[in-house]
N, C-alpha and C. Protein backbone atom coordinates (compact mmCIF):
# COMPACT_ATOMS: atom_id res chain seq x y z
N UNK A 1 22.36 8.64 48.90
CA UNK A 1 23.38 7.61 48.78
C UNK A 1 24.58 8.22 48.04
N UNK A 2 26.03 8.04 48.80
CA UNK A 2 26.97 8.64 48.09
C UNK A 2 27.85 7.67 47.10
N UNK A 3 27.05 6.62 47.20
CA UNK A 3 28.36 5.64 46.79
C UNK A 3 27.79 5.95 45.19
N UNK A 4 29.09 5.54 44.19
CA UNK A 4 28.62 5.90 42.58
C UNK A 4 27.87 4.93 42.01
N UNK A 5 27.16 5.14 40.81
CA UNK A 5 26.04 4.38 40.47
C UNK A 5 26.92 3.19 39.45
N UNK A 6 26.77 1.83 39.29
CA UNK A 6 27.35 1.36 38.38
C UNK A 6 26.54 1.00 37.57
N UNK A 7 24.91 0.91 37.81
CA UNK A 7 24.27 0.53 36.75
C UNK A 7 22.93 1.23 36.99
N UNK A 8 22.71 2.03 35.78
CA UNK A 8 21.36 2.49 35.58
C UNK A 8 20.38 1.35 34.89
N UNK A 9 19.05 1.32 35.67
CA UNK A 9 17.77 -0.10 34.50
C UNK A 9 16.96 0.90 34.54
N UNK A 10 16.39 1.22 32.84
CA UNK A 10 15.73 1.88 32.91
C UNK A 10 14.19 0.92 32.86
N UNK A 11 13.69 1.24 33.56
CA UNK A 11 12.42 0.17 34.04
C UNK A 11 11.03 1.31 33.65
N UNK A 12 10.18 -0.24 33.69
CA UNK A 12 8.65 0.46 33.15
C UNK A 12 7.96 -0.62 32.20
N UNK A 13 7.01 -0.16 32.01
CA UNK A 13 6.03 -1.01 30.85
C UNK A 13 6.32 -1.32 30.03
N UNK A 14 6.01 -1.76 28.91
CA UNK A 14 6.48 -2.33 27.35
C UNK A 14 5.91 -1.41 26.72
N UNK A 15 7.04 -0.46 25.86
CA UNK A 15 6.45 1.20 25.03
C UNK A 15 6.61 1.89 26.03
N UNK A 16 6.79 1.97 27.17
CA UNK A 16 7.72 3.49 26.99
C UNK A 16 8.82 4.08 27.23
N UNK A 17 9.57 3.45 26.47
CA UNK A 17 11.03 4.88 25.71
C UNK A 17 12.37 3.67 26.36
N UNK A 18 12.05 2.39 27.06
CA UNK A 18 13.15 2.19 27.85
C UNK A 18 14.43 1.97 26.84
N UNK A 19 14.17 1.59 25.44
CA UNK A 19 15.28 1.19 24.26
C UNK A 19 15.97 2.34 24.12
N UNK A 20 15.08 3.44 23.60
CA UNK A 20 15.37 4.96 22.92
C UNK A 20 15.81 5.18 24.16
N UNK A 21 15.69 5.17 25.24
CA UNK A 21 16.84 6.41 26.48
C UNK A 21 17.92 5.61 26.11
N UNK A 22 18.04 3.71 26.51
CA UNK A 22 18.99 3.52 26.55
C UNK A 22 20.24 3.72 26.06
N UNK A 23 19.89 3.80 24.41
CA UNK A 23 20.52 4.52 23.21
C UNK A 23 21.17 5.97 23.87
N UNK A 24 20.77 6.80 23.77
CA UNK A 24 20.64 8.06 24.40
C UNK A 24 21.85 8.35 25.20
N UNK A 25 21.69 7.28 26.22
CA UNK A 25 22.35 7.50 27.54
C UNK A 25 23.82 6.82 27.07
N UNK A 26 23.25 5.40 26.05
CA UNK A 26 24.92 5.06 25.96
C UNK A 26 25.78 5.69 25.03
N UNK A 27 24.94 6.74 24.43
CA UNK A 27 26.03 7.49 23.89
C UNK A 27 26.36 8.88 24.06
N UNK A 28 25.83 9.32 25.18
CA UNK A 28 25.93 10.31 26.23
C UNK A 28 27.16 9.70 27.67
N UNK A 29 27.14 8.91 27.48
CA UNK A 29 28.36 7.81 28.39
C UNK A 29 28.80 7.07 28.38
N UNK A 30 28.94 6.49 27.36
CA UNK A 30 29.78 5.26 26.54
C UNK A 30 29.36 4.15 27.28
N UNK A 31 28.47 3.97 28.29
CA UNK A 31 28.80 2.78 28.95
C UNK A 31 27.67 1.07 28.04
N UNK A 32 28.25 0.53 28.42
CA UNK A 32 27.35 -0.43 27.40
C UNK A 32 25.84 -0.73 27.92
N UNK A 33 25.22 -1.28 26.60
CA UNK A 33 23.68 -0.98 27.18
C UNK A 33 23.39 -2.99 26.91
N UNK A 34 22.66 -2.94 28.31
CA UNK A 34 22.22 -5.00 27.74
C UNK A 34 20.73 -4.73 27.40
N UNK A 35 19.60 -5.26 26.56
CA UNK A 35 18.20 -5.65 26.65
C UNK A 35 18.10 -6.44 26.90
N UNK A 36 17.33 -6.14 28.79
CA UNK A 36 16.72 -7.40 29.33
C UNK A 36 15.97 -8.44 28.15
N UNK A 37 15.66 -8.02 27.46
CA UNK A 37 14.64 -8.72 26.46
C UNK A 37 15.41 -9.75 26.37
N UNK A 38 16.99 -9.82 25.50
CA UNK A 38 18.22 -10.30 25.36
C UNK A 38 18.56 -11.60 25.89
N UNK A 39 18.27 -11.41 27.16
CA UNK A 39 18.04 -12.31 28.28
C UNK A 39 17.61 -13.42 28.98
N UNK A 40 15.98 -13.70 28.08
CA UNK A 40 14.94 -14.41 28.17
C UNK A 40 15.46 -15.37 27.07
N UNK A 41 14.62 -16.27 28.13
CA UNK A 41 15.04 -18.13 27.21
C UNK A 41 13.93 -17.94 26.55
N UNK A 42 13.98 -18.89 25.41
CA UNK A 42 12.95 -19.14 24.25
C UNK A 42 11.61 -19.40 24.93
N UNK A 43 11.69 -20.26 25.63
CA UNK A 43 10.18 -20.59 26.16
C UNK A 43 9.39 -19.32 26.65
N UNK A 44 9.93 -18.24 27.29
CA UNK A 44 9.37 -17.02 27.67
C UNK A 44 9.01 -15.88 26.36
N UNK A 45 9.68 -16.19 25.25
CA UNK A 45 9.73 -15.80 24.18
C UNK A 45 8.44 -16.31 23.59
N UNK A 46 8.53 -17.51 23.79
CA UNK A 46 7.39 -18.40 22.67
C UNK A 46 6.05 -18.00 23.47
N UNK A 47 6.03 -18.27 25.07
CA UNK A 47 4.97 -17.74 25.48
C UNK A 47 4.53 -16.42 25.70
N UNK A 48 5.36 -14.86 25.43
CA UNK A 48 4.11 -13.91 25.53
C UNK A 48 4.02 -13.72 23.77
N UNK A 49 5.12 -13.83 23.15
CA UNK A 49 4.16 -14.25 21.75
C UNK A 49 3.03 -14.59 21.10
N UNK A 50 2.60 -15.67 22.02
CA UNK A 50 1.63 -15.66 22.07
C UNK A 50 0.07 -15.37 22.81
N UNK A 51 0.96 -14.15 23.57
CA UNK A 51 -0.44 -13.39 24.43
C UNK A 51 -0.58 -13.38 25.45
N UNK A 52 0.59 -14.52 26.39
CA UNK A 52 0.29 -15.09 27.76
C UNK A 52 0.84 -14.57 28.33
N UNK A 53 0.85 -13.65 29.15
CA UNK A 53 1.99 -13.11 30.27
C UNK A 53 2.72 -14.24 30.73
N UNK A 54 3.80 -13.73 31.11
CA UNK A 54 4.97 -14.37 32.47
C UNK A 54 4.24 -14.27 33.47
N UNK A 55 4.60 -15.19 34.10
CA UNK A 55 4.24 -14.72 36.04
C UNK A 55 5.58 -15.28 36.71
N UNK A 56 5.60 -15.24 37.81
CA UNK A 56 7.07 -14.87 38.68
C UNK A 56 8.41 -16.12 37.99
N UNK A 57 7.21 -17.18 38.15
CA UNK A 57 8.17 -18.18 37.94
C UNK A 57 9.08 -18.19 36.31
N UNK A 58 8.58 -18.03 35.57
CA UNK A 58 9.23 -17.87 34.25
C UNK A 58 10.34 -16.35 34.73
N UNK A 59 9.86 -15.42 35.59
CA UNK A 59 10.58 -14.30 35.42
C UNK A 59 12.03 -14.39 35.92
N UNK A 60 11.83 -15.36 37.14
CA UNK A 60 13.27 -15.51 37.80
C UNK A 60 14.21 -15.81 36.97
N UNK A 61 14.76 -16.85 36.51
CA UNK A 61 15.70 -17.22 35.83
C UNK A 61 16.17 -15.74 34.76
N UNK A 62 15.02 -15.17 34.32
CA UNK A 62 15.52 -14.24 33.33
C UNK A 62 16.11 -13.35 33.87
N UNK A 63 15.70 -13.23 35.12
CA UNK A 63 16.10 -11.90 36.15
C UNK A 63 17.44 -11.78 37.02
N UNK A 64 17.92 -13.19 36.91
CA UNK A 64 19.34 -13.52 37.70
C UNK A 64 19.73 -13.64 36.63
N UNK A 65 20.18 -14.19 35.42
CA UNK A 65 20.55 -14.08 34.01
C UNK A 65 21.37 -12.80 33.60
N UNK A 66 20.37 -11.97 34.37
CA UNK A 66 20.51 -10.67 34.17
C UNK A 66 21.65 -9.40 35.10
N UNK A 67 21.22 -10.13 36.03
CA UNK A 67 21.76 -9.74 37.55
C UNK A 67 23.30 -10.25 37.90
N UNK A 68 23.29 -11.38 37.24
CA UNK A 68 24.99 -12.14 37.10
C UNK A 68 25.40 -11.64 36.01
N UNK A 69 25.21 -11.07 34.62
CA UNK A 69 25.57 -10.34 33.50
C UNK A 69 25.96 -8.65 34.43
N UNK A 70 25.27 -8.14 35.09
CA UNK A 70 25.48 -6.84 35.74
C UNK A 70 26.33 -7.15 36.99
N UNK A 71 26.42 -7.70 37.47
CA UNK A 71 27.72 -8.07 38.37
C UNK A 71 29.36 -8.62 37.75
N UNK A 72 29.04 -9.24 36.67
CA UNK A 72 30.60 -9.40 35.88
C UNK A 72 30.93 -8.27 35.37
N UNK A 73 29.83 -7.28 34.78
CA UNK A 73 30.20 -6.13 34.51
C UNK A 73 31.22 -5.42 35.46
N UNK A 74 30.44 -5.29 36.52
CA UNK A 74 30.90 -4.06 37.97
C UNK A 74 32.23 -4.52 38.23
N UNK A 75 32.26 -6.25 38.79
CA UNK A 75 33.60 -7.10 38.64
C UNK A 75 34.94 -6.08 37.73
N UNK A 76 34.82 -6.45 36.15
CA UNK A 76 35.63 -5.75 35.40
C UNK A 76 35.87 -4.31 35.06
N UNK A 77 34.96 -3.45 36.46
CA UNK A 77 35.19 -1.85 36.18
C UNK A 77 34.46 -0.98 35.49
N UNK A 78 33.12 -1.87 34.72
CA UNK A 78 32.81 -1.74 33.49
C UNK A 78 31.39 -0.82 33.95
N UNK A 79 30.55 0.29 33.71
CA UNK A 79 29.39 0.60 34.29
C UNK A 79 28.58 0.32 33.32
N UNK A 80 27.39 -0.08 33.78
CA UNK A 80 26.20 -0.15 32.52
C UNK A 80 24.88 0.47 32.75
N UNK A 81 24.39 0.09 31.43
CA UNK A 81 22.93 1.00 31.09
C UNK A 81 21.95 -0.51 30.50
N UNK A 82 20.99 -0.44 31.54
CA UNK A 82 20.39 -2.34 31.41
C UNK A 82 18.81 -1.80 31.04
N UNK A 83 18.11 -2.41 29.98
CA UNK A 83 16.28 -1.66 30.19
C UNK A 83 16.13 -3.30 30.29
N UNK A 84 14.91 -3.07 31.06
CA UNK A 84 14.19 -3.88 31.97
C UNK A 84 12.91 -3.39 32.60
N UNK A 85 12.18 -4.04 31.76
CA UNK A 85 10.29 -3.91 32.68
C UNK A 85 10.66 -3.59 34.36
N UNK A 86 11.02 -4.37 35.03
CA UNK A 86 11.19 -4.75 35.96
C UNK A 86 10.14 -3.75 37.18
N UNK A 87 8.83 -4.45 36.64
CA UNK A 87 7.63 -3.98 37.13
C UNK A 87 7.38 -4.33 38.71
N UNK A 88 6.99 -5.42 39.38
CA UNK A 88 7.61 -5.75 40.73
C UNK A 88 8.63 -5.00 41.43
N UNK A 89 8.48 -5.02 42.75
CA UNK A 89 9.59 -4.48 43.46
C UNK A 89 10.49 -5.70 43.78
N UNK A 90 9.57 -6.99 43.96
CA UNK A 90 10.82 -8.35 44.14
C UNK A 90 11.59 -8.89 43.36
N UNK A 91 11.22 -8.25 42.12
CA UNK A 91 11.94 -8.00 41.03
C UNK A 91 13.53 -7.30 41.12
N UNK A 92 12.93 -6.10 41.72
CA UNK A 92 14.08 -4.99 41.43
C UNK A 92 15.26 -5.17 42.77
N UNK A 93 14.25 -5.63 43.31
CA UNK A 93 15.62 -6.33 44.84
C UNK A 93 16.16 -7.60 44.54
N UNK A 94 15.84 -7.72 43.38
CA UNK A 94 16.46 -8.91 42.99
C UNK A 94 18.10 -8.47 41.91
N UNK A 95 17.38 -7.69 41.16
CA UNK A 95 18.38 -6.86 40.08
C UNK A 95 19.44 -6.02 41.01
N UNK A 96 18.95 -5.67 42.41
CA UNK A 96 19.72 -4.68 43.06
C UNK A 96 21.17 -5.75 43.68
N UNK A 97 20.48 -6.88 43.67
CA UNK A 97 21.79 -7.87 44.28
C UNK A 97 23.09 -8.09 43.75
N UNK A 98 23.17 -7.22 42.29
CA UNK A 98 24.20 -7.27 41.53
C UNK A 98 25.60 -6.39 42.21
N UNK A 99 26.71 -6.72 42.32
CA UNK A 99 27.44 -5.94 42.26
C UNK A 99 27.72 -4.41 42.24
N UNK A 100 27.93 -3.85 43.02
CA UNK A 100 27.56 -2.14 42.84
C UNK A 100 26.40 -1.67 42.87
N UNK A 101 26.19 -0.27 42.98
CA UNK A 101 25.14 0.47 42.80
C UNK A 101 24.18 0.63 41.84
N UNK A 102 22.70 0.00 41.95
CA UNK A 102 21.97 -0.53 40.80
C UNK A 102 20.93 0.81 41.31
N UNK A 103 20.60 2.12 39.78
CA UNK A 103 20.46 2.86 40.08
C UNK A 103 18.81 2.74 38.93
N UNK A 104 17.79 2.81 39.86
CA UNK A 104 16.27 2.69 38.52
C UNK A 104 15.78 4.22 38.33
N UNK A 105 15.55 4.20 37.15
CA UNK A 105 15.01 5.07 35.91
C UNK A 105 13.57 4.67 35.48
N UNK A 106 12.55 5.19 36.23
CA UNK A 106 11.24 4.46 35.98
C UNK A 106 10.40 5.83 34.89
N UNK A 107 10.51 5.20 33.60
CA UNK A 107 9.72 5.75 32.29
C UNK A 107 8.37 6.00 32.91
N UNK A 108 7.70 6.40 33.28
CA UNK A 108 6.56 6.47 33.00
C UNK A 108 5.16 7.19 31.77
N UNK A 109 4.14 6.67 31.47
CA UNK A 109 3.66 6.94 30.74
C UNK A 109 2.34 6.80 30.61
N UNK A 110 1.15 7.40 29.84
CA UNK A 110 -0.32 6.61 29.79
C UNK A 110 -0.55 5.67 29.26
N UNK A 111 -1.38 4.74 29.70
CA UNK A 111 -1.39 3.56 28.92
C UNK A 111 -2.10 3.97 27.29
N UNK A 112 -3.10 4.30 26.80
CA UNK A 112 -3.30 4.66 25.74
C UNK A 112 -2.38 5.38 24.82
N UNK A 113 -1.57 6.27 25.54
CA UNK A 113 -0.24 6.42 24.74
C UNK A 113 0.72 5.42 24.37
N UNK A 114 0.71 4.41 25.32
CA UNK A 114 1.60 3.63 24.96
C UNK A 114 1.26 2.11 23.98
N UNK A 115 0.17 2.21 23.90
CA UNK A 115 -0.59 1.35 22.76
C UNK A 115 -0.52 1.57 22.02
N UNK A 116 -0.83 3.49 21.59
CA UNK A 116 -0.53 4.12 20.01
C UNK A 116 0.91 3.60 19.63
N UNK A 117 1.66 3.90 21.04
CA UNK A 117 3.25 3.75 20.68
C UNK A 117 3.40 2.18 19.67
N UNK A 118 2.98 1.15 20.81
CA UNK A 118 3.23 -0.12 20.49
C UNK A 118 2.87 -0.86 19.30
N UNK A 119 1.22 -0.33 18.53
CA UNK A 119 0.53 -0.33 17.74
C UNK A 119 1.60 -0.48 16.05
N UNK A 120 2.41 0.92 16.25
CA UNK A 120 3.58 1.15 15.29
C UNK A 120 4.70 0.96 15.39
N UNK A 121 5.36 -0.03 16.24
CA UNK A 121 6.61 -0.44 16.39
C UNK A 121 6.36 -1.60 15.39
N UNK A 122 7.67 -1.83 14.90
CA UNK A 122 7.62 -3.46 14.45
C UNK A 122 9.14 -4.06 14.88
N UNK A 123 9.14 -5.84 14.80
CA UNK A 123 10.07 -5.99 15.26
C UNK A 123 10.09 -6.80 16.75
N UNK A 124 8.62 -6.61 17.37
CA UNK A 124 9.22 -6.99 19.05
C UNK A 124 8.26 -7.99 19.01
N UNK A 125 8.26 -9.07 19.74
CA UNK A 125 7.77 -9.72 20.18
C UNK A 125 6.31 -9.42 21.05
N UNK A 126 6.32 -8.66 21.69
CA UNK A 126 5.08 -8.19 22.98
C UNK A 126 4.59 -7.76 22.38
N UNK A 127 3.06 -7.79 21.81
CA UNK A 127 2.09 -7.25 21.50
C UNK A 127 1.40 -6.61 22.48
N UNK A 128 0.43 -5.18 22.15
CA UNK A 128 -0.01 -4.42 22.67
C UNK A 128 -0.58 -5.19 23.74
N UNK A 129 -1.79 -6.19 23.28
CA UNK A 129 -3.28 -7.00 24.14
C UNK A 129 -2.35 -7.08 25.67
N UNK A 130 -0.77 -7.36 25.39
CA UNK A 130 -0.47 -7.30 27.20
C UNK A 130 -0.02 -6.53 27.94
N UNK A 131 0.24 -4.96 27.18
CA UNK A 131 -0.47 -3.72 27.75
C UNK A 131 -0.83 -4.03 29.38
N UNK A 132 -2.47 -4.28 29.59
CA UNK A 132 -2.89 -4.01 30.82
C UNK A 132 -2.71 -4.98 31.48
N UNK A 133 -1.92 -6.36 31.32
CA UNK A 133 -1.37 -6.84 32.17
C UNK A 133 -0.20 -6.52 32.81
N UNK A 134 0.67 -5.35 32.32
CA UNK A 134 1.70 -5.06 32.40
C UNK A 134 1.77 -3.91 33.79
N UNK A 135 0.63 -3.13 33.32
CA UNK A 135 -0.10 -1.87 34.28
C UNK A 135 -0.95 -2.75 35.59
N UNK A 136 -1.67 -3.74 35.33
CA UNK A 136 -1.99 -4.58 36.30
C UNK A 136 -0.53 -5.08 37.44
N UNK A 137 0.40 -5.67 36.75
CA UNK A 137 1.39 -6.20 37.53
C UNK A 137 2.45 -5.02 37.95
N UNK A 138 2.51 -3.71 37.39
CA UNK A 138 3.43 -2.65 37.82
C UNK A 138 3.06 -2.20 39.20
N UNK A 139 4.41 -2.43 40.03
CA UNK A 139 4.36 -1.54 41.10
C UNK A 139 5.71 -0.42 40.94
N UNK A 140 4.91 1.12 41.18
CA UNK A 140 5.68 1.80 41.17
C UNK A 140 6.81 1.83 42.08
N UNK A 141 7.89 2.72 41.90
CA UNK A 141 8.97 2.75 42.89
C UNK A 141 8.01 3.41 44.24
N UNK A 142 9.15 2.52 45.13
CA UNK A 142 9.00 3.10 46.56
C UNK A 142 9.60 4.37 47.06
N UNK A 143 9.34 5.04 47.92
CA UNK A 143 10.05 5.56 48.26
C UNK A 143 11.85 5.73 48.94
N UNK A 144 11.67 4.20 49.39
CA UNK A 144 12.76 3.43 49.78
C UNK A 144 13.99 3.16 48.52
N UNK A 145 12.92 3.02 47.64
CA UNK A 145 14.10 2.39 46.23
C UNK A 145 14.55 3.60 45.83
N UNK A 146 16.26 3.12 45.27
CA UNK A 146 17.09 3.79 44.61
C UNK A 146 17.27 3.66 43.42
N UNK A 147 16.23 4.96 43.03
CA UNK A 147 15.90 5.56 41.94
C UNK A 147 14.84 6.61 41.73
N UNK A 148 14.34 7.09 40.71
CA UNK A 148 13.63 7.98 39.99
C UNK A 148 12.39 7.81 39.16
N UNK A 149 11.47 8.45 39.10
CA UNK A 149 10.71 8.43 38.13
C UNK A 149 10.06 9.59 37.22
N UNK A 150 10.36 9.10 35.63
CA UNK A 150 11.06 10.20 34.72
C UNK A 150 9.41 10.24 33.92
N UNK A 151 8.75 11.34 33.81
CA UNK A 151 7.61 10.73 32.51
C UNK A 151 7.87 11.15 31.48
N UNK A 152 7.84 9.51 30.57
CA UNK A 152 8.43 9.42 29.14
C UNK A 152 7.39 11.00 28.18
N UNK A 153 8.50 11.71 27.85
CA UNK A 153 7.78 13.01 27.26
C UNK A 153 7.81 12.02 25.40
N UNK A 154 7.16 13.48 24.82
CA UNK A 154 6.63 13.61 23.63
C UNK A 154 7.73 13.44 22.58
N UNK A 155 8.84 13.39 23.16
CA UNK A 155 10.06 12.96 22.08
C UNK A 155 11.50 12.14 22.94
N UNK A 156 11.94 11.27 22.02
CA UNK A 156 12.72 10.79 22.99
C UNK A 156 13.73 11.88 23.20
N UNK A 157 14.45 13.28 22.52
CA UNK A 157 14.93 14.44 23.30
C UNK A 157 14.63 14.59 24.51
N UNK A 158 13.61 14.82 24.74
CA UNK A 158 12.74 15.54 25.57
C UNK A 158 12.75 14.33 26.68
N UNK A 159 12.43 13.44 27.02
CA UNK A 159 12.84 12.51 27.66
C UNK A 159 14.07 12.18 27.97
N UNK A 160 15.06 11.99 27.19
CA UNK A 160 16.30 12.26 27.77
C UNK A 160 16.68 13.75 28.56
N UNK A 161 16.56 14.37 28.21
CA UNK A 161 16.81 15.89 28.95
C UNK A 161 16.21 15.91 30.39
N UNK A 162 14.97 14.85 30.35
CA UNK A 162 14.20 14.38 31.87
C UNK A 162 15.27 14.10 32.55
N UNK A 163 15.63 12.99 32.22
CA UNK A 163 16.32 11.20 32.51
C UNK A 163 17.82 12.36 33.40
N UNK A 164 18.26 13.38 32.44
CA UNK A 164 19.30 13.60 32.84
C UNK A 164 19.38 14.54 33.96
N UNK A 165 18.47 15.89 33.84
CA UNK A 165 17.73 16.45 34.92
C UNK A 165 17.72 15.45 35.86
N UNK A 166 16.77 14.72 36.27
CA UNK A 166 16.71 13.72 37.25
C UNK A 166 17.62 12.88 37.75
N UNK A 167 18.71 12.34 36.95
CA UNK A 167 19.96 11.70 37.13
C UNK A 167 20.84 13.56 38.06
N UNK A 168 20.98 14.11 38.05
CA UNK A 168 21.58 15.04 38.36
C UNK A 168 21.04 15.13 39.96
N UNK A 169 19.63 15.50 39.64
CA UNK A 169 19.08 15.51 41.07
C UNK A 169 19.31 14.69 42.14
N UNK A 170 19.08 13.61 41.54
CA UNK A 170 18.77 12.38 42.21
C UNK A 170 20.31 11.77 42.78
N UNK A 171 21.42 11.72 42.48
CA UNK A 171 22.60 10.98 42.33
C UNK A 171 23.62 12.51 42.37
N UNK A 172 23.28 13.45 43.11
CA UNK A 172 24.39 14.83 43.06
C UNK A 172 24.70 14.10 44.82
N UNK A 173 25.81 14.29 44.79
CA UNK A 173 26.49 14.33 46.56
C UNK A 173 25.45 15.11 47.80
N UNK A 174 25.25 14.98 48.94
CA UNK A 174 24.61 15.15 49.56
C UNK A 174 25.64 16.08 50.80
């Protein structure tokens, strides 16, 4: 695809790296970064708080929320850097409806790594226990989808240096 990217989501599970690239990247390109997290109405808040996954219906609203925030962007010229689970593929054809070129960055990682990860974060809402619902409901990228998949390394350096490698590959002129 030659057309330019206006928005990178870096997508994947809960724990791995999608905050820390975002960081990374927006100050490797100034462009502004949203957390899907950001996004979500209280009630989706109050419920995996307490342990319960989302299922589709709670997800929509958060997901066009999101998708009309990344289209006013493109609107005003503006490119962005969005993290977002965005585990589903009806998900991500949903996020792709935005304005411009919606370009995915899929973290990947082990799940036991990413428990240690989650275990020592503080601060977020998602507790580990929904982990394997997360790996249960992930579908990887297609081959069809436009984007990549980066595995979240042993430092967020080292993961960015992926992200960008791969952004190079992936998004160089054809």
């Amino acid at each position: 695809m030659n057309q330019p990217v206006e928005h990178l989501v870096l997508m994947g599970v809960a724990g791995c790296g999608k905050t820390t690239a975002a960081a990374n990247l927006h100050r490797a390109l100034g462009w502004p970064v949203a957390e899907a997290d950001d996004f979500h109405p209280q009630a989706n808040i109050a419920k995996m708080s307490r342990g319960v996954p989302l299922d589709d219906e709670d997800r929509r609203p958060w997901l066009e929320s999101l998708r009309d925030w990344m289209s006013a962007q493109a609107r005003s010229g503006t490119k962005t850097i969005v993290t977002c689970s965005a585990l589903k593929r009806s998900y991500r054809e949903l996020l792709s409806q935005a304005d411009g070129r919606v370009f995915f960055i899929h973290l990947v990682a082990d799940q036991d790594e990413l428990r240690e990860r989650m275990e020592h974060r503080e601060g977020h809402f998602m507790p580990p226990a929904l982990l394997p619902s997360q790996f249960a409901t992930l579908q990887p990228l297609d081959a069809d989808e436009d984007g990549v998949a980066v595995v979240s390394r042993a430092t967020p350096e080292e993961t960015f240096e992926a992200i960008l490698a791969a952004l190079e590959t992936a998004c160089a002129p054809s």
